[in-house]
Protein backbone atom coordinates (compact mmCIF):
# COMPACT_ATOMS: atom_id res chain seq x y z
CA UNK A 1 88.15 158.05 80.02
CA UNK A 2 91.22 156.29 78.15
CA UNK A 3 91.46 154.59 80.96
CA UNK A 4 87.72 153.10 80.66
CA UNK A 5 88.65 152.56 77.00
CA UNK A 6 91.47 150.27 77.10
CA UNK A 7 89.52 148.24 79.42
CA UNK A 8 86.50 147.75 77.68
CA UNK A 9 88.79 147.32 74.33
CA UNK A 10 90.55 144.28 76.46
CA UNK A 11 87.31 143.05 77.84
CA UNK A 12 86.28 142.85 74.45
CA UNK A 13 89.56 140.81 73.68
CA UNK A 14 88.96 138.07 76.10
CA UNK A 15 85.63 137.73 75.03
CA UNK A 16 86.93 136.79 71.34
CA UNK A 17 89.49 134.88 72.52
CA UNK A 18 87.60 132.59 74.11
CA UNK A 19 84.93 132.62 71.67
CA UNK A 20 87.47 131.60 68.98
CA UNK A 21 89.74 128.95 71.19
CA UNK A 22 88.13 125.08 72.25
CA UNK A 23 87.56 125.05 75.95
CA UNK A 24 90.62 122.86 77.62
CA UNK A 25 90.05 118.76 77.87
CA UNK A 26 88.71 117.73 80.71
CA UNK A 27 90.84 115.36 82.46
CA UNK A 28 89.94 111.63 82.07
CA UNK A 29 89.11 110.25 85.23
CA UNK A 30 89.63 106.48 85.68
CA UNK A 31 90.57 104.13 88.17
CA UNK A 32 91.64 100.23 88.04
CA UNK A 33 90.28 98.13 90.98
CA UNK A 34 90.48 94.32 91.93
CA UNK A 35 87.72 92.07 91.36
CA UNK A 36 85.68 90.97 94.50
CA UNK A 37 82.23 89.90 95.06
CA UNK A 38 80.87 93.06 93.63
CA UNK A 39 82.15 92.77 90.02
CA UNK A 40 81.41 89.34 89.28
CA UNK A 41 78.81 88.89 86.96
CA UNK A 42 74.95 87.96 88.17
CA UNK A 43 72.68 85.90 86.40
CA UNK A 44 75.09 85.18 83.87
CA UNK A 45 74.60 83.20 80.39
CA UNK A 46 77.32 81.82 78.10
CA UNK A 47 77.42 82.01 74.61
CA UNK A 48 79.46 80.77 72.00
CA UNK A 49 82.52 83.05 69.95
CA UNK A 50 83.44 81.59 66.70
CA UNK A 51 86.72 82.59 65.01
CA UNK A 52 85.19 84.68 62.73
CA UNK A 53 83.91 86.95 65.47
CA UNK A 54 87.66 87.96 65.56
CA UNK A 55 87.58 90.12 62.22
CA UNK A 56 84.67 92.24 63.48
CA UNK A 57 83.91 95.14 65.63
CA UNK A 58 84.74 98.42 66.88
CA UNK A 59 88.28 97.24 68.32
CA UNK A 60 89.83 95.72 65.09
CA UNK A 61 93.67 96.66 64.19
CA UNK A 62 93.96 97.45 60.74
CA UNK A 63 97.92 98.81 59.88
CA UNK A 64 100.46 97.08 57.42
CA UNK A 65 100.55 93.95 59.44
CA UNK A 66 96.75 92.97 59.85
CA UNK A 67 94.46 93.40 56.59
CA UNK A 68 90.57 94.31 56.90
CA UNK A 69 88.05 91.37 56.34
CA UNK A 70 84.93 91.19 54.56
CA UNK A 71 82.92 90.39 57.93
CA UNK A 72 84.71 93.89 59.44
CA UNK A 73 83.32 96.19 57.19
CA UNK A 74 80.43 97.95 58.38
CA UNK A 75 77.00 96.99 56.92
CA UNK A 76 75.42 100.00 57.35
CA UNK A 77 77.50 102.59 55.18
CA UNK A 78 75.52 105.22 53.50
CA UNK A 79 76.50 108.10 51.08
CA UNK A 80 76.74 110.93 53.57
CA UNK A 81 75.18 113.65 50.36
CA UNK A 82 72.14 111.92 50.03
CA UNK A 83 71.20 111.92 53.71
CA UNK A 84 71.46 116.13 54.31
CA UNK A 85 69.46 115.67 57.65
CA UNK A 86 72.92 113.30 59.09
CA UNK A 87 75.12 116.10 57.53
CA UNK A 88 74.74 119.30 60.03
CA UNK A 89 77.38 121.32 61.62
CA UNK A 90 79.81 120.55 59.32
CA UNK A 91 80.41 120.60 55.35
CA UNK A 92 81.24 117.27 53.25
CA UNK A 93 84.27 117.63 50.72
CA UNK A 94 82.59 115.91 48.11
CA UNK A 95 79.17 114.29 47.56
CA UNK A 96 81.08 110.80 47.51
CA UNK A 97 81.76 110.80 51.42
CA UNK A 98 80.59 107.37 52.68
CA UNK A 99 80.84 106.18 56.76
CA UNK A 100 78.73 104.21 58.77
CA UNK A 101 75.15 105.51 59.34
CA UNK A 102 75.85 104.65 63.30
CA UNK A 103 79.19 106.48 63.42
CA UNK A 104 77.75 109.24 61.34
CA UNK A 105 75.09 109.79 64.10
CA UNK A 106 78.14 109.75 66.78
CA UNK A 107 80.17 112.22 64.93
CA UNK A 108 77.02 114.35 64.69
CA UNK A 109 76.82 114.46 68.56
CA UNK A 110 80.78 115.85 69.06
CA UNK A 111 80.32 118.06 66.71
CA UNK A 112 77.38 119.84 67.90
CA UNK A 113 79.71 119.30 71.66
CA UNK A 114 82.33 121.11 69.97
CA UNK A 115 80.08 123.61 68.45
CA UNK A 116 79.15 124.87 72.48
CA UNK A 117 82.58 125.17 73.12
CA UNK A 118 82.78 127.57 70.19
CA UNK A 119 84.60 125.43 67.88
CA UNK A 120 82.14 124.74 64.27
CA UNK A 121 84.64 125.22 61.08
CA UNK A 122 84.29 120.95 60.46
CA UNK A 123 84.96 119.28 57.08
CA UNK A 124 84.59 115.43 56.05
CA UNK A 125 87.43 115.32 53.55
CA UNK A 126 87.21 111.30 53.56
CA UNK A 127 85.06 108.60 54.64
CA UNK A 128 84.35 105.02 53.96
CA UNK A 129 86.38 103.73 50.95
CA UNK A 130 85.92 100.25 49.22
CA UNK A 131 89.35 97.92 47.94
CA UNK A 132 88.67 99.55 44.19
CA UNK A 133 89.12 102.76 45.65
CA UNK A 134 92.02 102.46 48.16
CA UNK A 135 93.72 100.77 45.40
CA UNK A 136 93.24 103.40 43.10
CA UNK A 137 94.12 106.04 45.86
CA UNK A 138 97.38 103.89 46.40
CA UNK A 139 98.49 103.48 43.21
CA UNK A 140 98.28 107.62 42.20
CA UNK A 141 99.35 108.21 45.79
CA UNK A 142 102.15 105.93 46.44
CA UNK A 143 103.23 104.13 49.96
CA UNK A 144 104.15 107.27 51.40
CA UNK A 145 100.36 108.98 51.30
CA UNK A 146 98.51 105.93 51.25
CA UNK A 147 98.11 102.50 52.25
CA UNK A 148 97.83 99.45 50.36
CA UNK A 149 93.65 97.90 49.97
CA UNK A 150 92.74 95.84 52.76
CA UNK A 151 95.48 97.67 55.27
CA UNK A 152 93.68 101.43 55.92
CA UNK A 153 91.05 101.52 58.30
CA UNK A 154 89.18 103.94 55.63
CA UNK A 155 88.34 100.17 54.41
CA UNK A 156 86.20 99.51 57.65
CA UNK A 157 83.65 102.63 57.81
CA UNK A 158 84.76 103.67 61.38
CA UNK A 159 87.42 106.36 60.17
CA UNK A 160 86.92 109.40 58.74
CA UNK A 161 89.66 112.37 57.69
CA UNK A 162 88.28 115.52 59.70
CA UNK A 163 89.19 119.16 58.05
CA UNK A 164 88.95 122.72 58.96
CA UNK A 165 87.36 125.04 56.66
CA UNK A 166 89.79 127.97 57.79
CA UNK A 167 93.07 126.09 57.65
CA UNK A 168 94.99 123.46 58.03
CA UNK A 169 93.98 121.06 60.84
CA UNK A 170 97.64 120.73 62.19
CA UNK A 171 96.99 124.16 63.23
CA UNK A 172 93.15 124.87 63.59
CA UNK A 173 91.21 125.14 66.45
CA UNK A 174 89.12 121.73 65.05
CA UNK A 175 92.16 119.95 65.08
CA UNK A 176 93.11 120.90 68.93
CA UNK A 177 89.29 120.28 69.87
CA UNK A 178 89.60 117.26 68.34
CA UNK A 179 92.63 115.80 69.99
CA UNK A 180 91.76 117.05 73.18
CA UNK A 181 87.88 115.97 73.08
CA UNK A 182 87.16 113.22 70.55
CA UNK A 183 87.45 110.66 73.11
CA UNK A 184 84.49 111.45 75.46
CA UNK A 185 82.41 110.28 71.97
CA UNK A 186 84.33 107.41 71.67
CA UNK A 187 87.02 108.55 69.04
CA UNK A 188 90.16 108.65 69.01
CA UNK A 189 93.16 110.05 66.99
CA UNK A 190 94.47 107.46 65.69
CA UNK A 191 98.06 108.66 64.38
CA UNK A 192 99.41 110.83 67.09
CA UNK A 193 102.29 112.96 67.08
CA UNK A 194 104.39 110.91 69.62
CA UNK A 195 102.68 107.76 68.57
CA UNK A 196 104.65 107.29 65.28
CA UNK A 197 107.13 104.78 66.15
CA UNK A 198 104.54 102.33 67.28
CA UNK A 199 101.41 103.09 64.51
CA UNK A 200 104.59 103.19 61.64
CA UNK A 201 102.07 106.20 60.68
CA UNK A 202 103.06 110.04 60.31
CA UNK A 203 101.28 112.19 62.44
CA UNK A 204 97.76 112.87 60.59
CA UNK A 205 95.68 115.22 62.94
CA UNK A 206 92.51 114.59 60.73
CA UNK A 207 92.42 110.76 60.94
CA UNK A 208 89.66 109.77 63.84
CA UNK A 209 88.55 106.36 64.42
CA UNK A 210 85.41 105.07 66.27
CA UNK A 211 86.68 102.59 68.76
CA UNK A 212 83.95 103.53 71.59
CA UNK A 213 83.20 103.95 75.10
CA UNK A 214 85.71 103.22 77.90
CA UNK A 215 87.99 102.54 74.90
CA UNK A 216 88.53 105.63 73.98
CA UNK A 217 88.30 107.42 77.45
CA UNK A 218 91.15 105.03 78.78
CA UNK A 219 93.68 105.21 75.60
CA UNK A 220 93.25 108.82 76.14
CA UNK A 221 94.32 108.71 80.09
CA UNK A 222 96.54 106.16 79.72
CA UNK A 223 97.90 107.94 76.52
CA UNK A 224 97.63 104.46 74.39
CA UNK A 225 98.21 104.14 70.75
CA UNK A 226 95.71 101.51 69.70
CA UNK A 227 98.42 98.99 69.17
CA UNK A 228 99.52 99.79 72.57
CA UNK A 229 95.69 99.20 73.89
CA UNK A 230 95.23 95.87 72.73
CA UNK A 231 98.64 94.41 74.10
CA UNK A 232 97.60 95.85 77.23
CA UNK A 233 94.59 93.56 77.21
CA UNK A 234 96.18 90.71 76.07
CA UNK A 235 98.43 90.92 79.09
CA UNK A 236 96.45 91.83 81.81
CA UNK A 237 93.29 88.97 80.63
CA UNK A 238 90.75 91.48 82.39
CA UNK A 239 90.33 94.85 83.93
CA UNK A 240 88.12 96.25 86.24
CA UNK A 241 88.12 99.89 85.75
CA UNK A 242 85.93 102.73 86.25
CA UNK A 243 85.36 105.61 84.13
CA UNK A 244 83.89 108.87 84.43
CA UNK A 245 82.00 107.26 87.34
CA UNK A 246 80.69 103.94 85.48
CA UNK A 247 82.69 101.04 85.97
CA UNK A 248 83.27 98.14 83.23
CA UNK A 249 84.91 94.78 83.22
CA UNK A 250 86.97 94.62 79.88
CA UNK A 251 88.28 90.46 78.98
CA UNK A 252 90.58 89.45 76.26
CA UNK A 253 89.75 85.45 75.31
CA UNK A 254 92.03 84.32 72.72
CA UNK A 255 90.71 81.61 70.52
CA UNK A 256 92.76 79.20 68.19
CA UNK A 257 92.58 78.87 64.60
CA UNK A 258 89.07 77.10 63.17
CA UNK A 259 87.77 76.93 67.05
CA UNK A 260 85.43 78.56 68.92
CA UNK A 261 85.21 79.18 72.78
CA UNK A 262 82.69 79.69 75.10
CA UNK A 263 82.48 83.17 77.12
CA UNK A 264 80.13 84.65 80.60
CA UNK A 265 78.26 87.30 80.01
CA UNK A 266 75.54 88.84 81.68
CA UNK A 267 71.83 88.16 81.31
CA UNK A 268 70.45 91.56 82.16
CA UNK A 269 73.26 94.11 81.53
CA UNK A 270 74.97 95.63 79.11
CA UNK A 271 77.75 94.19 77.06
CA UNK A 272 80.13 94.33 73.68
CA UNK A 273 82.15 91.60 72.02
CA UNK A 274 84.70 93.18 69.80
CA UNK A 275 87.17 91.07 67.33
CA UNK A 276 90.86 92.86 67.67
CA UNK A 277 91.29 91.06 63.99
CA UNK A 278 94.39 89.17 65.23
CA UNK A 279 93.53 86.32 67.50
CA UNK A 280 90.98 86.93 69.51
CA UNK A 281 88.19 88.86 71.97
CA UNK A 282 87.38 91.40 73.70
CA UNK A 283 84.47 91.58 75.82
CA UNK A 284 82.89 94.72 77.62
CA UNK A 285 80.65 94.61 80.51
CA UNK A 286 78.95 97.58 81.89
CA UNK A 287 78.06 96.71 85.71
């Protein structure tokens, strides 16, 4: 009999253990491949990038070196308290978070991921934030805490500060679901522990950005600061890569000061133009 007992006492361990811990990352499976007949594009058009195209998008770098510009900010950013049925699985700080309505919807979907892996004790500490306020936050803040208005990527509408309700997220199981998962939603964290010496950002296991789909999935395999990301597009010109079974073309085009360019794209198929809010392009191609 005590020996029935202690098993079914340490059955009933495992069972909260798991309940309680994320479920590992899957690994990210990608693979680069050469262009040939295959990838180039059919029944193309080509349409025409202006240099303000640069300053908007989902890829923009936004640190102490490259300032957000009006035509980055998101248009659609919404005061998260006054839209309860965008707000569930997860509890809002204050009834002043703002984000995108579109990134709201995508943080909606890992959450409810995270929630089937066991993992629900989310908080939105900080959203969306306009100059007035990042100044403000700045200013009572200082440099160390805070960035200057115009330089955090609060200032954009695609980052948010994620929380746990039970403690803090350097050592909750939100903050190891999130590291481990956010990408497969297209986030990523975007001030990583071994990351600091390139973002010039302490590690901050609640800041996520939106940078989306293969973005995210290859920054995460390639373990790729976004700095490091964009440089590695900028040197390569194009990649053909396949992720998670789907394969993409991904093209940097720089384009000069006042000038626009001209770029292929496909007719029929899927595709994103991104701004990296330095000098140029980035265009994605689903084929």
């Amino acid at each position: 009999m005590k020996k029935w007992g202690f098993l079914l006492v340490f059955a009933l361990f495992l069972v909260f253990i798991f309940k309680i811990l994320p479920i590992s990352q899957d690994k990210v499976e990608y693979q680069l491949y050469e262009q040939n007949d295959n990838t180039a594009i059919e029944n193309s058009q080509k349409i025409e990038i202006t240099e303000e195209q640069i300053h908007q998008g989902n890829l923009l770098l936004v640190n102490s070196e490259y300032d957000v510009q009006q035509a980055g900010i998101q248009s659609d950013i919404i005061n998260l308290f006054t839209h309860k049925e965008l707000n569930t699985g997860y509890q809002l700080l204050n009834n002043e978070i703002k984000l995108s309505e579109e990134i709201v919807e995508k943080f909606s979907k890992m959450i409810a991921a995270a929630e089937e892996d066991g993992v629900s004790n989310f908080l939105i500490s900080s959203g969306y934030r306009d100059f007035d306020e990042q100044n403000r936050l700045y200013k009572e803040m200082g440099a160390d805490y805070a960035l200057p208005a115009g330089h955090s990527e609060h200032n954009l509408g695609l980052a948010l500060d994620v929380g746990s309700t039970q403690m803090k997220m350097k050592e909750a199981p939100e903050g190891e679901w999130i590291e481990e998962n956010s990408w497969k939603n297209g986030f990523i964290l975007r001030y990583p522990a071994n990351k600091t010496d390139i973002t010039g950002i302490k590690y901050e296991p609640w800041h996520i950005r939106y940078v989306g789909l293969p973005h995210s999935a290859i920054m995460q395999g390639m373990n790729l600061a976004l700095e490091e990301y964009l440089d590695y597009l900028k040197e390569e010109k194009s990649i053909f890569i396949s992720v998670e079974g789907k394969k993409y073309t991904i093209s940097y085009y720089p384009i000069s000061q006042h000038g626009t360019i001209e770029v292929e794209v496909p007719e029929n198929e899927q595709y994103e133009i991104s701004g990296n809010n330095m000098d140029g392009v980035i265009v994605t191609t689903l084929n």
